[in-house]
N, C-alpha and C. Protein backbone atom coordinates (compact mmCIF):
# COMPACT_ATOMS: atom_id res chain seq x y z
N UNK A 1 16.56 -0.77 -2.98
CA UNK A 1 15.55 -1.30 -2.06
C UNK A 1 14.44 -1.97 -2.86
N UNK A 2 14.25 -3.43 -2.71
CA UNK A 2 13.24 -3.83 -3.06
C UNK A 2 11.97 -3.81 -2.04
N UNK A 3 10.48 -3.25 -2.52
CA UNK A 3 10.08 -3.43 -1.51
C UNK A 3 9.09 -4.84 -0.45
N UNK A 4 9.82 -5.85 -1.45
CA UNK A 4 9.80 -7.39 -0.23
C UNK A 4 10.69 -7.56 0.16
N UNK A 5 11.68 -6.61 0.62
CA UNK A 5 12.27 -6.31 1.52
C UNK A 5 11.81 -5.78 2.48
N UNK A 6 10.39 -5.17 2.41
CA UNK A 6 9.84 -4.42 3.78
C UNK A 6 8.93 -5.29 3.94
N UNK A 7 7.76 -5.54 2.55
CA UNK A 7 6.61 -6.02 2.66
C UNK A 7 6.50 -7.44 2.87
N UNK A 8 5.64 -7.83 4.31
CA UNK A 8 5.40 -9.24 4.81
C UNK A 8 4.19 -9.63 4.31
N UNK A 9 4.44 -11.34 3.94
CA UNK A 9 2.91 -11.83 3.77
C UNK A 9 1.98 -11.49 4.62
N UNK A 10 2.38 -11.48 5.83
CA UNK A 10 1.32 -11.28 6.79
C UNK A 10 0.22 -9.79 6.83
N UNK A 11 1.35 -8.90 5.89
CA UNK A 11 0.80 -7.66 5.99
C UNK A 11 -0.22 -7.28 4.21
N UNK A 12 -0.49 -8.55 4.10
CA UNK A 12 -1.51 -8.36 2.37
C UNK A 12 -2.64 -9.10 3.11
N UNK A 13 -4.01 -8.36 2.79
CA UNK A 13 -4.98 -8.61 2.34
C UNK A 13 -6.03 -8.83 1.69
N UNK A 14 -6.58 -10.31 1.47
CA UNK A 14 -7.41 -10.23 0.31
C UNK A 14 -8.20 -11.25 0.74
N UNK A 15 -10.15 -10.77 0.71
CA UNK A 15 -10.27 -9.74 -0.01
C UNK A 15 -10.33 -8.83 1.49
N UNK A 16 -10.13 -7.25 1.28
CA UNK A 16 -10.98 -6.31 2.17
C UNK A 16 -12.43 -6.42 2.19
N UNK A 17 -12.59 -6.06 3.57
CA UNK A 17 -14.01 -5.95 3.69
C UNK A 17 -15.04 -4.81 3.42
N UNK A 18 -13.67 -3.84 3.23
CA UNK A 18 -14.32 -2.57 3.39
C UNK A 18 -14.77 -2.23 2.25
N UNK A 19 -15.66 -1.40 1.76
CA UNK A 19 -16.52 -0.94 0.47
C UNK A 19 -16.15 0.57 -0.06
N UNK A 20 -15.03 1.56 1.29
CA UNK A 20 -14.93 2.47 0.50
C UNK A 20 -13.73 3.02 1.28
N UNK A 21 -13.30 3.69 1.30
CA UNK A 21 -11.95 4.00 1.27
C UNK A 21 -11.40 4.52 2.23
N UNK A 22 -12.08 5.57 3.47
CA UNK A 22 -11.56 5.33 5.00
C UNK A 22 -11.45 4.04 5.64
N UNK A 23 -12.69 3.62 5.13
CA UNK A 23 -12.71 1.95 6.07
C UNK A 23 -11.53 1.36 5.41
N UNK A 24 -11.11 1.44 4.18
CA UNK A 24 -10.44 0.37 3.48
C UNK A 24 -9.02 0.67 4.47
N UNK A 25 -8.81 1.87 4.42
CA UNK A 25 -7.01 2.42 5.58
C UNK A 25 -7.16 2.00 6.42
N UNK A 26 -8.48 2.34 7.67
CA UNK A 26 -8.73 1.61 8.89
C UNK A 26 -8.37 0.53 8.97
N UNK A 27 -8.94 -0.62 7.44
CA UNK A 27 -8.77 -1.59 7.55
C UNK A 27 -7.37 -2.40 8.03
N UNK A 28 -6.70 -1.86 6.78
CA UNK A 28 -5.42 -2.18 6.70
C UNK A 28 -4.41 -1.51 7.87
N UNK A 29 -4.42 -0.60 8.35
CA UNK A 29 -3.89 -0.08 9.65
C UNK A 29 -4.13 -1.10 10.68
N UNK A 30 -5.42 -1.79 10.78
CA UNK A 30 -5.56 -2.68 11.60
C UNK A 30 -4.88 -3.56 11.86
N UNK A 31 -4.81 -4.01 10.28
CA UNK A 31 -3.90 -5.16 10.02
C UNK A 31 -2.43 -5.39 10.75
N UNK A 32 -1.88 -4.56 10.34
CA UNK A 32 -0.70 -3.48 10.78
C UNK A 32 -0.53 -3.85 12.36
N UNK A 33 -1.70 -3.25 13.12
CA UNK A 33 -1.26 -3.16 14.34
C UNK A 33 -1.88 -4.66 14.86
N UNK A 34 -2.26 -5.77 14.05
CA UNK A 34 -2.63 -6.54 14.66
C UNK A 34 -1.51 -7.76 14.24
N UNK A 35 -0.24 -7.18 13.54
CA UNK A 35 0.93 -8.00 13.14
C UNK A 35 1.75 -7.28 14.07
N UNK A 36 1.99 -6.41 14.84
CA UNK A 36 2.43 -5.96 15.66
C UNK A 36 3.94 -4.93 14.74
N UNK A 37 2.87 -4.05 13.72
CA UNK A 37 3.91 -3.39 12.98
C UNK A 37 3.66 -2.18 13.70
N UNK A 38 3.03 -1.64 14.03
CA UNK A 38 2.76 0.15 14.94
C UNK A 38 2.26 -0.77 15.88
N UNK A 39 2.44 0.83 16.88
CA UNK A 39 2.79 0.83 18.01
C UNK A 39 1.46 1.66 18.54
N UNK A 40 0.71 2.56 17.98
CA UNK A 40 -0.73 3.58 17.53
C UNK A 40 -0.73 3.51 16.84
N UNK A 41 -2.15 2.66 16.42
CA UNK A 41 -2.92 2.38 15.58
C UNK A 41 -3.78 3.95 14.95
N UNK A 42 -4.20 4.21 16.63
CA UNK A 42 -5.12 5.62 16.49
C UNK A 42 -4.05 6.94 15.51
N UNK A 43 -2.77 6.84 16.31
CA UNK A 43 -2.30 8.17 15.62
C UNK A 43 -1.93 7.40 14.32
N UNK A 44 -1.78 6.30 13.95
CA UNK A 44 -1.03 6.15 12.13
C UNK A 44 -2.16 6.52 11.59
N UNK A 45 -3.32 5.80 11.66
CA UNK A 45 -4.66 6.19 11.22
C UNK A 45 -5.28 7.43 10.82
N UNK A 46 -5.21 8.63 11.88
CA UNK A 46 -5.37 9.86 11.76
C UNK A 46 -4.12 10.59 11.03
N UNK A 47 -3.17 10.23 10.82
CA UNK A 47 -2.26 10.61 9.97
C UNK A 47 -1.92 10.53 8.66
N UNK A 48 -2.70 9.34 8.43
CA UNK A 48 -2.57 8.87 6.80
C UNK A 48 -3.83 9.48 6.46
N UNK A 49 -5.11 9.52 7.27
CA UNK A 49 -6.29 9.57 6.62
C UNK A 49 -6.11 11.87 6.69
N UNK A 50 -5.24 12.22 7.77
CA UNK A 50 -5.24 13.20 7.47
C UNK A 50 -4.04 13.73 5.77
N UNK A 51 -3.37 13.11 5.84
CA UNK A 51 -2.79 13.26 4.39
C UNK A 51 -4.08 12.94 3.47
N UNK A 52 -4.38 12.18 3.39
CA UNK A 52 -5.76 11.98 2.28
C UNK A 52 -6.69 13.17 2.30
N UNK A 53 -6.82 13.37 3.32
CA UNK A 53 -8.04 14.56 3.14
C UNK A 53 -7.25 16.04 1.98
N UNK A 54 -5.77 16.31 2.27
CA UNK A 54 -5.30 17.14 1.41
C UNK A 54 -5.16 16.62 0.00
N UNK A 55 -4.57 15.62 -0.46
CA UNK A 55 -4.71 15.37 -2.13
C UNK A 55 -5.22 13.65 -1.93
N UNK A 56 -5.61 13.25 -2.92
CA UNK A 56 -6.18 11.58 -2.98
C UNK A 56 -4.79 11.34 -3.18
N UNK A 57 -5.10 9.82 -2.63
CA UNK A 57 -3.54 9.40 -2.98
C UNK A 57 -4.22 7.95 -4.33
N UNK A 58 -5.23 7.76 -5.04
CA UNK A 58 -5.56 7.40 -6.00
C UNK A 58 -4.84 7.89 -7.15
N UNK A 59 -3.51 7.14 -7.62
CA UNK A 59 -2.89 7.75 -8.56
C UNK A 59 -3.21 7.17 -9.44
N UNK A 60 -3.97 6.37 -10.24
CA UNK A 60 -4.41 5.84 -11.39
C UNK A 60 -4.15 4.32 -11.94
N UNK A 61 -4.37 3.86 -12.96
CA UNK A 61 -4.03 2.49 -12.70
C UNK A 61 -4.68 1.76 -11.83
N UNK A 62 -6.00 1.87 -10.82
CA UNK A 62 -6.25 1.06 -10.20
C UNK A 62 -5.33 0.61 -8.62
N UNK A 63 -4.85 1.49 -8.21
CA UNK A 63 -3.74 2.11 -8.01
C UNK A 63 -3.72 3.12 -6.34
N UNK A 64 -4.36 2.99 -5.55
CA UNK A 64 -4.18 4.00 -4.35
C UNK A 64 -2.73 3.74 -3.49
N UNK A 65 -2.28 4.80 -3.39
CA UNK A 65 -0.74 4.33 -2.08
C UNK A 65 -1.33 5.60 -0.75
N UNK A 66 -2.56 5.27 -0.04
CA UNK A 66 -2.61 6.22 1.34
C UNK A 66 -0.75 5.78 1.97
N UNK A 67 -0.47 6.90 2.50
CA UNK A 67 0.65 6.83 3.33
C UNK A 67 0.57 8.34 3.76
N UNK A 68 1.59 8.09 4.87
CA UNK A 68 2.39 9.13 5.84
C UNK A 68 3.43 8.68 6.73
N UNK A 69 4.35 9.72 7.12
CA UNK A 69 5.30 10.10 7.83
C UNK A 69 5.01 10.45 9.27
N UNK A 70 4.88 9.20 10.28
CA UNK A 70 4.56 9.76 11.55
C UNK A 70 4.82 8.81 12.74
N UNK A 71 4.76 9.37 13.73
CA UNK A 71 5.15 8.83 15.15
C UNK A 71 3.73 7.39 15.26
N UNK A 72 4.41 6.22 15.94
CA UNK A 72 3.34 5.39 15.76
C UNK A 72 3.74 4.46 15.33
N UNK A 73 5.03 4.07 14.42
CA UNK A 73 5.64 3.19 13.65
C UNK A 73 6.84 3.25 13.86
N UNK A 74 7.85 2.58 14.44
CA UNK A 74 9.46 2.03 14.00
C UNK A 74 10.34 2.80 12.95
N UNK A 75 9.42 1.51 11.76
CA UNK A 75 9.99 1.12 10.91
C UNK A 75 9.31 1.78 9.64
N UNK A 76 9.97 1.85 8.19
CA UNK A 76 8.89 1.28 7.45
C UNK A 76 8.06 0.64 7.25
N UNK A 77 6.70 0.43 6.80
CA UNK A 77 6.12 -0.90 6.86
C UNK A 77 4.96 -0.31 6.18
N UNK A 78 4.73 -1.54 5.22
CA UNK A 78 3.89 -1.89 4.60
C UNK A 78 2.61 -2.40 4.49
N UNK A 79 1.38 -2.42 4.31
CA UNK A 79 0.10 -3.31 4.14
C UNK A 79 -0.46 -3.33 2.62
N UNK A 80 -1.01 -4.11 2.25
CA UNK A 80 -1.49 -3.99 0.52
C UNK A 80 -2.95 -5.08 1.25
N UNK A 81 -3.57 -4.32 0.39
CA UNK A 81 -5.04 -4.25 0.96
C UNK A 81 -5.60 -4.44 -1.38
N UNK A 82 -6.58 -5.61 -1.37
CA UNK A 82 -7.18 -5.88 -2.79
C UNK A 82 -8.34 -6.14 -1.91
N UNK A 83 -9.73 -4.76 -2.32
CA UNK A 83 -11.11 -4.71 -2.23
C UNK A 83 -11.83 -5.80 -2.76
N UNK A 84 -12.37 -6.39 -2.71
CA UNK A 84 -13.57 -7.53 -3.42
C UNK A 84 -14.32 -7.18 -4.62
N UNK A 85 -14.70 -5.38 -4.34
CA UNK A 85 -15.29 -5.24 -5.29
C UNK A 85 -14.19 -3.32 -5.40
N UNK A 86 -13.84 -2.93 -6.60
CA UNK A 86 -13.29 -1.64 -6.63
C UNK A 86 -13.85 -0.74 -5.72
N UNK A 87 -12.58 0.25 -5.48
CA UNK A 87 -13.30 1.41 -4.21
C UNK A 87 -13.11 2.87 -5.11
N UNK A 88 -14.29 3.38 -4.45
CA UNK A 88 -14.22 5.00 -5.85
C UNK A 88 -12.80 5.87 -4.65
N UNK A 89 -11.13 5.98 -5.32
CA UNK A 89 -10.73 6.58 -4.08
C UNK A 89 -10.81 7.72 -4.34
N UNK A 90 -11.21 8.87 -5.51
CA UNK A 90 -11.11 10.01 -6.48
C UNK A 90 -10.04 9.86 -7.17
N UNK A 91 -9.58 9.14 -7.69
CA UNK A 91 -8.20 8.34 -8.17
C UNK A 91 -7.96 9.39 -9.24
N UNK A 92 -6.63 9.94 -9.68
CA UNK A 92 -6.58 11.35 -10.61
C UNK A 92 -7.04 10.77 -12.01
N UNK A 93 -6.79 9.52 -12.37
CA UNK A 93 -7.73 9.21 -13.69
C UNK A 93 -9.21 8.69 -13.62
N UNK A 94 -9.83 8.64 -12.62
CA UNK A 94 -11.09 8.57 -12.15
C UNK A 94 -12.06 7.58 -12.40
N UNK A 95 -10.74 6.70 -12.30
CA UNK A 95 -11.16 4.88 -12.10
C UNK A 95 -10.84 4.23 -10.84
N UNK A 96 -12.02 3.64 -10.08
CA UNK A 96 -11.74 3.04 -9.64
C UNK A 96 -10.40 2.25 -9.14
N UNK A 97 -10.40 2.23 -7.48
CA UNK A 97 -9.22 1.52 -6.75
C UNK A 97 -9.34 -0.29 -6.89
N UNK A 98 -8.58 -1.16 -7.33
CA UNK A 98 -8.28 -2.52 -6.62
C UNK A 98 -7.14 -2.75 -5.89
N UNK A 99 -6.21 -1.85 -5.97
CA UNK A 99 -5.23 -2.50 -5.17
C UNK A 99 -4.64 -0.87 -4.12
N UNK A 100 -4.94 -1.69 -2.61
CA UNK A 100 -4.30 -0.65 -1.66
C UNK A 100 -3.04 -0.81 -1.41
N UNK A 101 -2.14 0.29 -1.35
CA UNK A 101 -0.78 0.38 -0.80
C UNK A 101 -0.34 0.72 0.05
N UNK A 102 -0.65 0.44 1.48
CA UNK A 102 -0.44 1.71 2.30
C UNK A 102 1.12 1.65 2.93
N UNK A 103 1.66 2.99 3.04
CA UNK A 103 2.90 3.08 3.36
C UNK A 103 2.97 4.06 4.23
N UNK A 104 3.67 3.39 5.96
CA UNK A 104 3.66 4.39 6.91
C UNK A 104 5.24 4.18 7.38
N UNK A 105 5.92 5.14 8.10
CA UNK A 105 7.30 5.29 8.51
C UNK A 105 7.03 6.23 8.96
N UNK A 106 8.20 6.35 9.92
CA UNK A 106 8.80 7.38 11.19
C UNK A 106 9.01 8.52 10.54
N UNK A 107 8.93 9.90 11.07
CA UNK A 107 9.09 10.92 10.94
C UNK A 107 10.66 11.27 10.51
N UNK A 108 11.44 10.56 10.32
CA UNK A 108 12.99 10.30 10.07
C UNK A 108 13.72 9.87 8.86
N UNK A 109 12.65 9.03 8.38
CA UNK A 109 12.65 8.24 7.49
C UNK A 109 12.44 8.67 6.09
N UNK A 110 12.62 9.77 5.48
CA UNK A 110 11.97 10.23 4.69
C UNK A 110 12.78 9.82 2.76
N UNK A 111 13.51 9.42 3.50
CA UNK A 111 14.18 8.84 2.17
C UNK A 111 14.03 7.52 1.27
N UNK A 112 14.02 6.61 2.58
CA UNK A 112 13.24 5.12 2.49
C UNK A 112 11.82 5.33 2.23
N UNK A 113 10.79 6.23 2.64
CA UNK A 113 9.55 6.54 2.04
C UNK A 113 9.24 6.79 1.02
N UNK A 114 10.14 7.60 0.29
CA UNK A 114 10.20 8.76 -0.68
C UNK A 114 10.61 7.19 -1.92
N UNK A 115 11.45 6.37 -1.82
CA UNK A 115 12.36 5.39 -2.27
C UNK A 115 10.79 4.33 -2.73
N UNK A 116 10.54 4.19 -1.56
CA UNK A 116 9.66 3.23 -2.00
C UNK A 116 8.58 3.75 -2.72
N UNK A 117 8.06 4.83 -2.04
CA UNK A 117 6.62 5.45 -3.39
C UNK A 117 7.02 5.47 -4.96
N UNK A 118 8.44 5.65 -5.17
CA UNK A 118 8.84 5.88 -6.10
C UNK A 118 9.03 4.13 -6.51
N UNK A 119 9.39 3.37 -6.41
CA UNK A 119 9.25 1.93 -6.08
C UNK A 119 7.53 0.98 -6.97
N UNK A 120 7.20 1.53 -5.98
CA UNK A 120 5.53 1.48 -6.44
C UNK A 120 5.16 1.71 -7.38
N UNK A 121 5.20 3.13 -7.61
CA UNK A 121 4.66 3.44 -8.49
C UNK A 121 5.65 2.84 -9.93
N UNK A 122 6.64 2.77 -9.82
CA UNK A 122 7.28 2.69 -10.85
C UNK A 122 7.17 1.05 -11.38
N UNK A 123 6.66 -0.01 -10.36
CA UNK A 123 6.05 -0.94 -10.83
C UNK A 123 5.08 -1.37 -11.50
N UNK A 124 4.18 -0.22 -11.10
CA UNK A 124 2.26 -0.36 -11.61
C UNK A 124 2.65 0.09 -12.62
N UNK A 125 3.58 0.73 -13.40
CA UNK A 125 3.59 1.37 -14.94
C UNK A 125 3.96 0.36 -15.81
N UNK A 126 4.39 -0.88 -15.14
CA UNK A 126 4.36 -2.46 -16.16
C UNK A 126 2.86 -3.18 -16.31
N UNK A 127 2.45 -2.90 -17.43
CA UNK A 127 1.04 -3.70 -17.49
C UNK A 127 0.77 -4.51 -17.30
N UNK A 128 1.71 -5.99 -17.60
CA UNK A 128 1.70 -7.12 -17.56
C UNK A 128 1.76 -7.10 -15.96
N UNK A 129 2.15 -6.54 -14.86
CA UNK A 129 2.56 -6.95 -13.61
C UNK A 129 1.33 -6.32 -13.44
N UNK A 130 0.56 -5.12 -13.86
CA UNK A 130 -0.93 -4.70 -12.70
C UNK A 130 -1.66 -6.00 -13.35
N UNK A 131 -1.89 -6.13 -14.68
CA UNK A 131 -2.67 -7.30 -14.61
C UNK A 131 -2.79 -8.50 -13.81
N UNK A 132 -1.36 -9.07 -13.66
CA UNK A 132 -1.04 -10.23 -12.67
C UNK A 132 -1.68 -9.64 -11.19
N UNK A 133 -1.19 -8.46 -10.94
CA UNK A 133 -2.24 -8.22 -9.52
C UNK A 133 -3.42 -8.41 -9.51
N UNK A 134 -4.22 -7.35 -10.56
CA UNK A 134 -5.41 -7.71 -10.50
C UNK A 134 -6.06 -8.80 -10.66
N UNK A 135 -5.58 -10.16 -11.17
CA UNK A 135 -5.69 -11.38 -11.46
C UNK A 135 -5.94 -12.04 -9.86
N UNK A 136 -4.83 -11.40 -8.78
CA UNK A 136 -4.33 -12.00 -7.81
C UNK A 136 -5.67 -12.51 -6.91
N UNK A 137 -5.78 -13.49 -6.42
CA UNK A 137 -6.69 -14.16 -5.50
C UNK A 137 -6.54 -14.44 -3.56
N UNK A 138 -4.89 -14.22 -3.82
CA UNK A 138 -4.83 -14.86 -2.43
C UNK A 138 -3.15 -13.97 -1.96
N UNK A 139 -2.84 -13.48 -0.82
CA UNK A 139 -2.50 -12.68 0.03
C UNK A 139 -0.64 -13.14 -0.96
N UNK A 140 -0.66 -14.65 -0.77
CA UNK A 140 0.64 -15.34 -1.48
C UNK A 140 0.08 -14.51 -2.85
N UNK A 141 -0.26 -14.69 -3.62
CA UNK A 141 -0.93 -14.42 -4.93
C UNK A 141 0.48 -13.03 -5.15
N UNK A 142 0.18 -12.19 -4.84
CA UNK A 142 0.27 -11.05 -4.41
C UNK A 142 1.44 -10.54 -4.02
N UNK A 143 2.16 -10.99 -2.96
CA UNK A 143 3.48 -10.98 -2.62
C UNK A 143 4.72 -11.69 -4.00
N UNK A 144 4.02 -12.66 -4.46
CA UNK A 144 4.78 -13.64 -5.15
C UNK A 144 4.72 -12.57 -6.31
N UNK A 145 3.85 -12.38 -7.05
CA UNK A 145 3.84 -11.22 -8.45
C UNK A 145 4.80 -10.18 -8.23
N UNK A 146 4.83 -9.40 -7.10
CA UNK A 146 6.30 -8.14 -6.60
C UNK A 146 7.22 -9.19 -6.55
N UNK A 147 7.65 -10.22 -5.92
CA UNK A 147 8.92 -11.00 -5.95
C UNK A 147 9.09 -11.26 -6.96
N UNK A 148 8.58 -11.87 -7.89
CA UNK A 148 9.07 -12.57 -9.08
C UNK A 148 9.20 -10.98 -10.30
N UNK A 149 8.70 -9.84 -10.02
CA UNK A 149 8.70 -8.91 -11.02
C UNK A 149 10.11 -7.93 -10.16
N UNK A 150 10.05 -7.77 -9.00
CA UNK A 150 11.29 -7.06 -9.00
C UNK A 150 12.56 -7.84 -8.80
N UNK A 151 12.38 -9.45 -9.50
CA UNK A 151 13.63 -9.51 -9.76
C UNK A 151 14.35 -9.56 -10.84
N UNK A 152 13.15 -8.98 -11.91
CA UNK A 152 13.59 -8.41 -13.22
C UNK A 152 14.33 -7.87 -13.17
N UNK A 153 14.29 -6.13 -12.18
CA UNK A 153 14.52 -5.14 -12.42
C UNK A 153 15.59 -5.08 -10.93
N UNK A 154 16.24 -3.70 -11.55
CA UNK A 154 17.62 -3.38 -10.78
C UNK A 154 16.51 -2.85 -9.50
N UNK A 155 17.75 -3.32 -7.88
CA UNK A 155 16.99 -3.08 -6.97
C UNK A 155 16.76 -0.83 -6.74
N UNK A 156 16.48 -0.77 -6.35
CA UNK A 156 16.12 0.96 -5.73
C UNK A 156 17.14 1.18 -5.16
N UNK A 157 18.06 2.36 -4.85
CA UNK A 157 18.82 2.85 -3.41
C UNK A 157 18.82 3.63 -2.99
């Protein structure tokens, strides 16, 4: 599984408006339900932001993936959310967020979830590709850097 296979241009934003890191999910949830990817906005929202409240999902690198497993969504689906200015998310190396990941799916789905976090993350551990993100300016910017880098690499299954 590559994941521009899930992830739509329509579903990257840049820049966010938001300054810190509930707003920044809100944000992007919005997004979400305003591409007509969920179905409840309210319950994906309270679901991801309730996973956050138990561990940060700031895994380092500049680096947040908020997600959850819940009623409200189809499908898999994706939003990537780049702040204007870094967001403090408590990130476990305790740098600053630029790039959001958020990943929500059906309560069913737990393999394709599990697939892609592993996905993610296993991208941001190429330097040359977080740099190119963080470089990134524009929503294309962004999408195009994951296309052109996972077609380096063997797809996920």
């Amino acid at each position: 599984m590559n994941l521009t296979d899930i992830l739509k241009r329509a579903n990257i934003k840049v820049p966010l408006a938001a300054g810190e890191k509930n707003e920044a999910i809100k944000e992007l949830v919005e997004l979400l339900a305003a591409n007509k990817e969920v179905s409840s906005p309210d319950l994906v929202l309270a679901s991801v932001l309730e996973r956050e409240s138990i561990r940060t999902t700031g895994v380092g690198h500049g680096l947040a993936i908020p997600h959850s497993k819940c009623g409200g969504v189809k499908e898999l689906t994706i939003a990537i959310g780049k702040p204007e200015q870094p967001i403090d998310f408590q990130s476990l190396d305790g740098q600053p967020v630029y790039l959001i990941v958020l990943l929500v799916s059906p309560p069913d789905q737990t393999g394709a979830h599990i697939q892609s976090l592993a996905r993610i993350s296993r991208l941001m551990t190429i330097d040359t590709f977080r740099s190119k993100l963080k470089a990134a300016k524009t929503p294309n910017d962004i999408f195009d850097t994951i296309l052109a880098q996972e077609k380096t690499m063997a797809p996920e299954n």
